[in-house]
PDB file of N, CA and C in Angstrom:
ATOM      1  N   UNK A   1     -33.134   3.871  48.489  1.00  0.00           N
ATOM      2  CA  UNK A   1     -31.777   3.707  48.026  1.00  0.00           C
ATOM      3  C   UNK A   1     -31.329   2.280  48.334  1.00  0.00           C
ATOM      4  N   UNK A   2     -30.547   1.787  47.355  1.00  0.00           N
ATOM      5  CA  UNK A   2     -30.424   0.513  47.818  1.00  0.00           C
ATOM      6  C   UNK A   2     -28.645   0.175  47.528  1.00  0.00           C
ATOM      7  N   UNK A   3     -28.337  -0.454  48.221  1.00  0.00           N
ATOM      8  CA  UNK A   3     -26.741  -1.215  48.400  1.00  0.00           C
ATOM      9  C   UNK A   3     -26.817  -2.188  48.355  1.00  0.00           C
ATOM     10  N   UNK A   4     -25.208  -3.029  47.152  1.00  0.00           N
ATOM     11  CA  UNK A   4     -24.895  -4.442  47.193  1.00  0.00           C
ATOM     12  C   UNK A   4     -24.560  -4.468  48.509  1.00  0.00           C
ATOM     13  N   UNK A   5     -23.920  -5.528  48.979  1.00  0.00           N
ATOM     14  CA  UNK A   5     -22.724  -6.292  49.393  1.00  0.00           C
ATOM     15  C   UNK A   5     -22.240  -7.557  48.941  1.00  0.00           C
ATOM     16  N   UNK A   6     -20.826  -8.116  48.775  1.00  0.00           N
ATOM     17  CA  UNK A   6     -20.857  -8.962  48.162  1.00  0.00           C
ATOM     18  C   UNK A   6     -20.239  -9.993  49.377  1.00  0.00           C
ATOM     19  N   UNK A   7     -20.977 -10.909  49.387  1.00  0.00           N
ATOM     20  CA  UNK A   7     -20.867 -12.220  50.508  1.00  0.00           C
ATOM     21  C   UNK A   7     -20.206 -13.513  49.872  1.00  0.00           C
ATOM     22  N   UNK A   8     -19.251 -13.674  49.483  1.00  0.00           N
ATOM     23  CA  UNK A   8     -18.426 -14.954  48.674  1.00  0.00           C
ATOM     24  C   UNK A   8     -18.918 -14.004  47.445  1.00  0.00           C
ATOM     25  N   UNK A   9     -19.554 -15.054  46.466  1.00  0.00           N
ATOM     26  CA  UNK A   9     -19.634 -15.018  45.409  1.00  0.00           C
ATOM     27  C   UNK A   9     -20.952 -14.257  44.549  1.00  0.00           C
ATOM     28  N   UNK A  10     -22.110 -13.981  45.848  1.00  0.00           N
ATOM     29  CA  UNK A  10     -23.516 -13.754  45.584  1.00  0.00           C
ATOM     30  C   UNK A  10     -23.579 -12.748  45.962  1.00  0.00           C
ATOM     31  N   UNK A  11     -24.385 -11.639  45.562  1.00  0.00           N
ATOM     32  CA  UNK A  11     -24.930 -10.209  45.523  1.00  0.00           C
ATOM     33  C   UNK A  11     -26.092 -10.368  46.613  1.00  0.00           C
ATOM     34  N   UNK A  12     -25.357  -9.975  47.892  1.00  0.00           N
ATOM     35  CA  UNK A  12     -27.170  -9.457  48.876  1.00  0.00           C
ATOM     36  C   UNK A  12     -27.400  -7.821  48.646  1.00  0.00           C
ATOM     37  N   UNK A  13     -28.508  -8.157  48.753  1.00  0.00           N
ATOM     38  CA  UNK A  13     -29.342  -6.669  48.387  1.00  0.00           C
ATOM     39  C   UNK A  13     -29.436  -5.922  49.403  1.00  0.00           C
ATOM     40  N   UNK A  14     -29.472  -5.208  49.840  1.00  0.00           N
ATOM     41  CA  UNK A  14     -29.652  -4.034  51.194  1.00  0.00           C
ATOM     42  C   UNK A  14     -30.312  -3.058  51.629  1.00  0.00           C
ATOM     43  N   UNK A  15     -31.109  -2.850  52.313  1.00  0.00           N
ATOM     44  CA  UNK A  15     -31.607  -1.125  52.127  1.00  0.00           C
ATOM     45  C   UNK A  15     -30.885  -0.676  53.065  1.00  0.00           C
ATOM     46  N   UNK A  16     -30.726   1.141  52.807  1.00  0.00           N
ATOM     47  CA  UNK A  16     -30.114   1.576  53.822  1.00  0.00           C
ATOM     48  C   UNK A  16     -31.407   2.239  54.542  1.00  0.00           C
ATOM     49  N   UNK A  17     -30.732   2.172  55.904  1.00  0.00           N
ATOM     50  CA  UNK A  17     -31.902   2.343  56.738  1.00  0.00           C
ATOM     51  C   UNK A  17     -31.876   3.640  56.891  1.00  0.00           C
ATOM     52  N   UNK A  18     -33.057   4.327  57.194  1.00  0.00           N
ATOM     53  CA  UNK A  18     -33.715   5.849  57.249  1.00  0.00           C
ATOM     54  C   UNK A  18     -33.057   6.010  58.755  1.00  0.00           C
ATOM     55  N   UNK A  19     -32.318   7.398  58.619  1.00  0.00           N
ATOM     56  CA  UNK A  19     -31.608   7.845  59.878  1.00  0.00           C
ATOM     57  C   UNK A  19     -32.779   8.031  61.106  1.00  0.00           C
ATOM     58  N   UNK A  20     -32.472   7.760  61.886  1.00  0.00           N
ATOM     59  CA  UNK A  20     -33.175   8.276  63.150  1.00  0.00           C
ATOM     60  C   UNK A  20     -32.291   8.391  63.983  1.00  0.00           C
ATOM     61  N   UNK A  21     -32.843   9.894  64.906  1.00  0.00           N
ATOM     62  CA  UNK A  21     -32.288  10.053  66.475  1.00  0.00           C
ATOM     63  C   UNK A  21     -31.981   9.386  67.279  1.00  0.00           C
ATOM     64  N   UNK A  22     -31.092   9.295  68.160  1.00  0.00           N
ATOM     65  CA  UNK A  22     -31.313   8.706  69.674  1.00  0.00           C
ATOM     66  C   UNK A  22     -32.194   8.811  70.237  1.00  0.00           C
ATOM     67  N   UNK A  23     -33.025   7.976  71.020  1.00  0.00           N
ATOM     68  CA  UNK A  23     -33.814   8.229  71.876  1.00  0.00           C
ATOM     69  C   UNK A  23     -34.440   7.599  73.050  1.00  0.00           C
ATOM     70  N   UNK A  24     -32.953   7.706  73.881  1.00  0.00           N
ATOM     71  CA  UNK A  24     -32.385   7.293  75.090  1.00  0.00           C
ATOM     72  C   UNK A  24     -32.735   5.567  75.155  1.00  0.00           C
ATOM     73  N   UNK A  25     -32.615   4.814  74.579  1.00  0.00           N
ATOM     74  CA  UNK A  25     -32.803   3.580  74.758  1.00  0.00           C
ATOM     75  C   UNK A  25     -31.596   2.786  73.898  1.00  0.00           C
ATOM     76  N   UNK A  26     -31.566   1.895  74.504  1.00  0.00           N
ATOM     77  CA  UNK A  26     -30.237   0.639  73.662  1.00  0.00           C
ATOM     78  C   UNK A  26     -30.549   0.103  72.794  1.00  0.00           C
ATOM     79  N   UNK A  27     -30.028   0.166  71.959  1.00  0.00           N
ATOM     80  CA  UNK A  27     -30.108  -0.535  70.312  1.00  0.00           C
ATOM     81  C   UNK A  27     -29.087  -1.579  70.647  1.00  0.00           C
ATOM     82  N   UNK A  28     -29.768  -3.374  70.335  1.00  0.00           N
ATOM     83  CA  UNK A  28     -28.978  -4.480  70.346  1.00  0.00           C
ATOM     84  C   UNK A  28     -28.996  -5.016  69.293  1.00  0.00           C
ATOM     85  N   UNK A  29     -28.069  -5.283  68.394  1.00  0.00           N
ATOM     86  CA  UNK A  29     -27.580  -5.652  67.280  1.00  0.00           C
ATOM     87  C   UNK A  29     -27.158  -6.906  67.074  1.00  0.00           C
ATOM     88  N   UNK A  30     -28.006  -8.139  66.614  1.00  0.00           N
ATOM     89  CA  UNK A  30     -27.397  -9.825  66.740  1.00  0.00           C
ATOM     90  C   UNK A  30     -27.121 -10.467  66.011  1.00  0.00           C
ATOM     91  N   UNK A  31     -26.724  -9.277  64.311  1.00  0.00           N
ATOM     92  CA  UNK A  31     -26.918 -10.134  63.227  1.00  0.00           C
ATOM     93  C   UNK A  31     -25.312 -10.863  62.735  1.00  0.00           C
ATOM     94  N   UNK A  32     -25.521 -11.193  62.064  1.00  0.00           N
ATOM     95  CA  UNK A  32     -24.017 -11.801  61.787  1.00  0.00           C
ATOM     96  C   UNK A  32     -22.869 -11.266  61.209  1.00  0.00           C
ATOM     97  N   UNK A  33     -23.773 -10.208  60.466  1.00  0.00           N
ATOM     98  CA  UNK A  33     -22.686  -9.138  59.393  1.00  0.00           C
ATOM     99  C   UNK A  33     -23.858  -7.807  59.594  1.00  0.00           C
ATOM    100  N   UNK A  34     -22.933  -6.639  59.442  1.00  0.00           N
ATOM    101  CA  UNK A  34     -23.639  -5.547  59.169  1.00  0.00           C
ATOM    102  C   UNK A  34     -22.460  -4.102  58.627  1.00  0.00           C
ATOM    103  N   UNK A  35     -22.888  -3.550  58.548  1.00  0.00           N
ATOM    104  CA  UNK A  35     -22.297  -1.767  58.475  1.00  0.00           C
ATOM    105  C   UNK A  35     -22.460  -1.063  59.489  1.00  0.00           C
ATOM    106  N   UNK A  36     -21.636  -0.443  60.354  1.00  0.00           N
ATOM    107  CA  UNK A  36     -21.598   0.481  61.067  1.00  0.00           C
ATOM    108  C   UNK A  36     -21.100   1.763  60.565  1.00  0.00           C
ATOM    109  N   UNK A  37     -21.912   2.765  60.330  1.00  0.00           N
ATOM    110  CA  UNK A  37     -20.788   4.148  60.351  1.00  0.00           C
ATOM    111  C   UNK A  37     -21.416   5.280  61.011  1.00  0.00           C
ATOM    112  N   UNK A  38     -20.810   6.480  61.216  1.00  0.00           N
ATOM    113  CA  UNK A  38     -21.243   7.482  62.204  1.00  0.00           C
ATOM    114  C   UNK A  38     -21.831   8.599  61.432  1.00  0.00           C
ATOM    115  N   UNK A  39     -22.572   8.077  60.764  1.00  0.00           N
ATOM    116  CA  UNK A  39     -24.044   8.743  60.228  1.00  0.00           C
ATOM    117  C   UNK A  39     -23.477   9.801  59.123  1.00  0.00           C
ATOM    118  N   UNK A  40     -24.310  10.654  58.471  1.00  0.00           N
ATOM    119  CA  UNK A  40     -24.200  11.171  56.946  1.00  0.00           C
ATOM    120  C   UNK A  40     -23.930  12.405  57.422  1.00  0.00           C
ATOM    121  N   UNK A  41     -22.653  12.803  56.641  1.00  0.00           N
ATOM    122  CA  UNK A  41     -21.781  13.795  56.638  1.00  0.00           C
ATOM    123  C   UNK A  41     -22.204  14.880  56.923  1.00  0.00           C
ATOM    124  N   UNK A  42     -22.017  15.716  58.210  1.00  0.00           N
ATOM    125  CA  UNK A  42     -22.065  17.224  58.098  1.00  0.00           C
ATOM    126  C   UNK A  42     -23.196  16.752  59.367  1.00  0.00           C
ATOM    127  N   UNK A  43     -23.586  15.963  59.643  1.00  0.00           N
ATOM    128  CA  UNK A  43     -24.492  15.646  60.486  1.00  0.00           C
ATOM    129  C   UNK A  43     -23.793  15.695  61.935  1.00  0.00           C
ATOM    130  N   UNK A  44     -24.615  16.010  63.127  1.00  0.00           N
ATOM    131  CA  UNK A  44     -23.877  16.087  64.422  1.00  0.00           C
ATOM    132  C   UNK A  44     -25.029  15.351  65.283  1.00  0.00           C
ATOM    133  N   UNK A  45     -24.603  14.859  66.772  1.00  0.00           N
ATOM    134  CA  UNK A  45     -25.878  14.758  67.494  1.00  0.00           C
ATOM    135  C   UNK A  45     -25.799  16.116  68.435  1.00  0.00           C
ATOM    136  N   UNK A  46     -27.544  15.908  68.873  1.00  0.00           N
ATOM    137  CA  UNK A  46     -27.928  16.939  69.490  1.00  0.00           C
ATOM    138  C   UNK A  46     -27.212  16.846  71.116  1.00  0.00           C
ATOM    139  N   UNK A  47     -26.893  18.267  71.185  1.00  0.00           N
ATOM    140  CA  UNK A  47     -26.875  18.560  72.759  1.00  0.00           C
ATOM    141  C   UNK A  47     -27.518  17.724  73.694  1.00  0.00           C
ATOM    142  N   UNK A  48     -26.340  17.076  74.813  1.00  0.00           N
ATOM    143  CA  UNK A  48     -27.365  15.681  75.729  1.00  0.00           C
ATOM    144  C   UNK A  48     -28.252  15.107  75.240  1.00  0.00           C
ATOM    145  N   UNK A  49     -27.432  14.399  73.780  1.00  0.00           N
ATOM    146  CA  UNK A  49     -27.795  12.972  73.182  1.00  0.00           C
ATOM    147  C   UNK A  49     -27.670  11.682  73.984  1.00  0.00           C
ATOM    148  N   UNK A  50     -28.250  11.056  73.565  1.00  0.00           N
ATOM    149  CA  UNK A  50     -28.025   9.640  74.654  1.00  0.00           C
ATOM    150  C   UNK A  50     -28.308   8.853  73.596  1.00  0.00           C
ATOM    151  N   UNK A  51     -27.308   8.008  72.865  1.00  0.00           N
ATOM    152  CA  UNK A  51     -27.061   7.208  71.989  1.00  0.00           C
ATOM    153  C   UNK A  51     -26.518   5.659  72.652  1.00  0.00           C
ATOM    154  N   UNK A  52     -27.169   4.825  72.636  1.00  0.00           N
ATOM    155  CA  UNK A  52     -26.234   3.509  73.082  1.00  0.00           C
ATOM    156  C   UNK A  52     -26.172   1.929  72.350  1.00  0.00           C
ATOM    157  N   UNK A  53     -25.259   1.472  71.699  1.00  0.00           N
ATOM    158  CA  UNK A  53     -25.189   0.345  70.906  1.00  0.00           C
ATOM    159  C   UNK A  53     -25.477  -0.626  71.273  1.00  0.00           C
ATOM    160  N   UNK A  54     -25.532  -2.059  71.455  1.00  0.00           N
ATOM    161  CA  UNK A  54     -24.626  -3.117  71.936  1.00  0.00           C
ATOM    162  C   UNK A  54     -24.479  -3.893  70.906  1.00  0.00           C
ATOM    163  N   UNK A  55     -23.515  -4.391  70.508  1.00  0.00           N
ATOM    164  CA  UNK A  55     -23.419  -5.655  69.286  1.00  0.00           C
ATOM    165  C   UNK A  55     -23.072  -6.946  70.115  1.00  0.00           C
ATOM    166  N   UNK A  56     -23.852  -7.858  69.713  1.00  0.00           N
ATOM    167  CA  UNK A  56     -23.810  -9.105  70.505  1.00  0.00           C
ATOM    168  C   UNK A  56     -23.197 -10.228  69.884  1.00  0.00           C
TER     169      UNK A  56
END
């Protein structure tokens, strides 16, 4: 599946990335622009999930 975004005037191309679990480790994030959202509808995390971000 693929997504625009539009950056000024030019079309970047995107993939959306394939969901995956938590799995207890930190995800660090350094890019300059991105999408955050809390995952595809109807979806929950599991019982003593351990999910952790950092955006830098």
């Amino acid at each position: 599946m693929w997504t625009c975004l539009m950056w000024g005037l030019e079309l970047v191309p995107q993939v959306t990335p394939k969901q995956v679990p938590c799995d207890k480790t930190r995800k660090v994030f350094t890019e300059s622009w991105g999408m955050i959202s809390d995952g595809p509808m109807g979806s929950n995390y599991t019982q003593d999930s351990h999910c952790e971000w950092l955006i830098k």
